[in-house]
Protein backbone atom coordinates (compact mmCIF):
# COMPACT_ATOMS: atom_id res chain seq x y z
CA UNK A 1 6.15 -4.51 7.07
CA UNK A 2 3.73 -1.81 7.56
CA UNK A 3 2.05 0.66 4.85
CA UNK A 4 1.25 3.88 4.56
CA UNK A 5 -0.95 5.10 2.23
CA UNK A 6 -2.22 8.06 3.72
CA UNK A 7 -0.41 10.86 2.10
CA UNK A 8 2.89 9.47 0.14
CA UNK A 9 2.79 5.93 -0.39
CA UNK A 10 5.33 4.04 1.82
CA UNK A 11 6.46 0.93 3.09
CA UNK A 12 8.34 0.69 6.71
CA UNK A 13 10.33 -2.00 8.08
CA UNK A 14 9.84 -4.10 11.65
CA UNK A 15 12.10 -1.21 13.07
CA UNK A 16 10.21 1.82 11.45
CA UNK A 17 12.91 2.48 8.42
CA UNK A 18 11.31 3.77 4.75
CA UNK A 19 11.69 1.16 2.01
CA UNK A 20 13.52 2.62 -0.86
CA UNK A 21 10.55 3.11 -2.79
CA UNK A 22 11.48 4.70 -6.85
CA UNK A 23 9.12 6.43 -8.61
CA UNK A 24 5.08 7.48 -8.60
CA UNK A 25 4.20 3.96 -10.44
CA UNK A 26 6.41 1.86 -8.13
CA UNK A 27 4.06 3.82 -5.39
CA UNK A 28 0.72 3.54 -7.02
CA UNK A 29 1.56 -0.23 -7.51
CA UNK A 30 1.72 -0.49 -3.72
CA UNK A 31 -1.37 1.26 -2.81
CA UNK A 32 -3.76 -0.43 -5.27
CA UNK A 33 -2.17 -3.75 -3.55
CA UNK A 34 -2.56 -2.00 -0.20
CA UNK A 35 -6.10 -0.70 -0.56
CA UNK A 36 -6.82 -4.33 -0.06
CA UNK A 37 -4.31 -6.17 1.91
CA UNK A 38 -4.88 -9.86 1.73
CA UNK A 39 -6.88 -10.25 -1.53
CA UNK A 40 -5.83 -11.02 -4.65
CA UNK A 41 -5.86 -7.76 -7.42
CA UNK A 42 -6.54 -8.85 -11.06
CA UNK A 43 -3.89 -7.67 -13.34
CA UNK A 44 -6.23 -5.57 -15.12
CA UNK A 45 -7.21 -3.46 -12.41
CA UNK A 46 -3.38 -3.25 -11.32
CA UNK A 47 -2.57 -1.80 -14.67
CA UNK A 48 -5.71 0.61 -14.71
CA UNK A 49 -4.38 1.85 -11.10
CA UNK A 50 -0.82 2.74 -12.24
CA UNK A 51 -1.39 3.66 -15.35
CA UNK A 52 -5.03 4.51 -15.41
CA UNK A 53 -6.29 5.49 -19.36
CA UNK A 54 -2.43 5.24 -20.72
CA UNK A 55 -1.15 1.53 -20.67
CA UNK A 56 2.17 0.82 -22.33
CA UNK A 57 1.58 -1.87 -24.93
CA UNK A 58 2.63 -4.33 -23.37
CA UNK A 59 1.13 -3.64 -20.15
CA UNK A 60 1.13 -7.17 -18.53
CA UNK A 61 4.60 -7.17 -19.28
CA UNK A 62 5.56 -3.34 -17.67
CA UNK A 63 2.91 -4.46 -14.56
CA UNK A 64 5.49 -7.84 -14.40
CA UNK A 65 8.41 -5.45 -14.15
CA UNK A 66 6.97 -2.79 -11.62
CA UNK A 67 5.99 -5.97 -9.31
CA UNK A 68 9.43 -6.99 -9.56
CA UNK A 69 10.62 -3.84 -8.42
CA UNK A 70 8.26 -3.56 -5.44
CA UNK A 71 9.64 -7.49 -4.27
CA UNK A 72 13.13 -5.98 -4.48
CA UNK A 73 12.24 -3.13 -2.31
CA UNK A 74 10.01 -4.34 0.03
CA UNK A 75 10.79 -8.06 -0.02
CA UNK A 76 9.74 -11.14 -2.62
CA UNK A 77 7.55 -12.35 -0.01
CA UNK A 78 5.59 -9.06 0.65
CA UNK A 79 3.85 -9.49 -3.11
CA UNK A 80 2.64 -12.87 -3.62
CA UNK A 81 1.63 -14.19 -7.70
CA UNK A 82 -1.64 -15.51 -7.87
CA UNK A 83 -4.24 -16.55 -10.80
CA UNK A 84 -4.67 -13.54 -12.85
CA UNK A 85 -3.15 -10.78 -10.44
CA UNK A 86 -1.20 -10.27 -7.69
CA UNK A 87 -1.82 -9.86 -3.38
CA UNK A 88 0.36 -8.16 -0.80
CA UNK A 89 0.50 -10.26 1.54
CA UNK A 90 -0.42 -8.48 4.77
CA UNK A 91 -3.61 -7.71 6.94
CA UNK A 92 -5.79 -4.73 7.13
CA UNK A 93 -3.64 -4.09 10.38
CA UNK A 94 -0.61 -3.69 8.71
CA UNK A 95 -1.97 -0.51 6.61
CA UNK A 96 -2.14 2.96 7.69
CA UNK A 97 -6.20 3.67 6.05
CA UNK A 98 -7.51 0.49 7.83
CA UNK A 99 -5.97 1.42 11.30
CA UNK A 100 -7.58 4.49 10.95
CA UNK A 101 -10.90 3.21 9.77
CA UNK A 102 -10.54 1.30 13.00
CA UNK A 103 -9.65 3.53 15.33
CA UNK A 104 -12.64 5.89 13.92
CA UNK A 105 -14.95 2.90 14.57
CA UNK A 106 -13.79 2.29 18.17
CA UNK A 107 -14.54 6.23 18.62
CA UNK A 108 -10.96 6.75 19.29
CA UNK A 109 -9.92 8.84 16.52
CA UNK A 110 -9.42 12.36 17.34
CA UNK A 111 -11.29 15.05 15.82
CA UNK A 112 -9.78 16.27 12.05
CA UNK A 113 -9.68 19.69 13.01
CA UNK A 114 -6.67 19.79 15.62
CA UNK A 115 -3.54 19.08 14.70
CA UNK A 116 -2.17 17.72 17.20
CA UNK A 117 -5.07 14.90 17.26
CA UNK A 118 -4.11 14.70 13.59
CA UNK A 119 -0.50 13.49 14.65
CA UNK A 120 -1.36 11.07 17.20
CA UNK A 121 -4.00 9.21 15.16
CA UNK A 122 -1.61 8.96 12.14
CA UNK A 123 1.37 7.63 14.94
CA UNK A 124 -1.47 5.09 16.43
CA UNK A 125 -2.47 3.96 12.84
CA UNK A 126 0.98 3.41 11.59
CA UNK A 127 2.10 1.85 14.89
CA UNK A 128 -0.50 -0.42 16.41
């Protein structure tokens, strides 16, 4: 899977299709997991990402839920369980920000102000 994160949140297969992804929690979900790809998120910070100063009462419970939404649409092994949180498991490579982050280290991004360089980094990030 790859992720994009940059502008809406989204989740592509091997062959480039959009995950059916639901609503803005299901999305914010993903990109607090996708912000760091790889590492474990506590539960608490999960819950503060989707549903920042407004928790439902039982918020472990509704952050259970949501992460069993995201398996179903991107795939049970794409969000791993782990002590106190949860990981999506992927690399830095597989997300849209990080690629770019890259490609602006390498010097190969193009400048922000032309468009068209604005297309081809995004196509390079999500594709490499």
């Amino acid at each position: 899977m790859r992720y994009g994160i940059l502008g809406t949140t989204q989740a592509y297969s091997g062959d480039g299709r959009a995950a059916a992804l639901g609503g803005a929690r299901l999305r914010a979900l993903l990109a607090a997991l996708a912000l760091h790809p790889g590492r474990v998120r506590t539960a608490e910070a999960l819950i503060d990402a989707v549903w920042d100063d407004e928790p439902p009462a039982d918020a472990a419970g509704a952050l259970q839920a949501l992460v069993g939404r995201l398996r179903r649409a991107i795939g049970h092994a794409a969000v791993a369980s782990a002590a106190g949180g949860y990981r999506l498991c992927a690399g830095p490579e597989d997300v849209d920000l990080h690629r770019f982050q890259q490609l602006a280290e390498e010097g190969t991004c193009p400048p922000a102000r032309s468009p068209s360089g604005c297309a081809d980094w995004r196509r390079r990030a999500s594709s490499a």
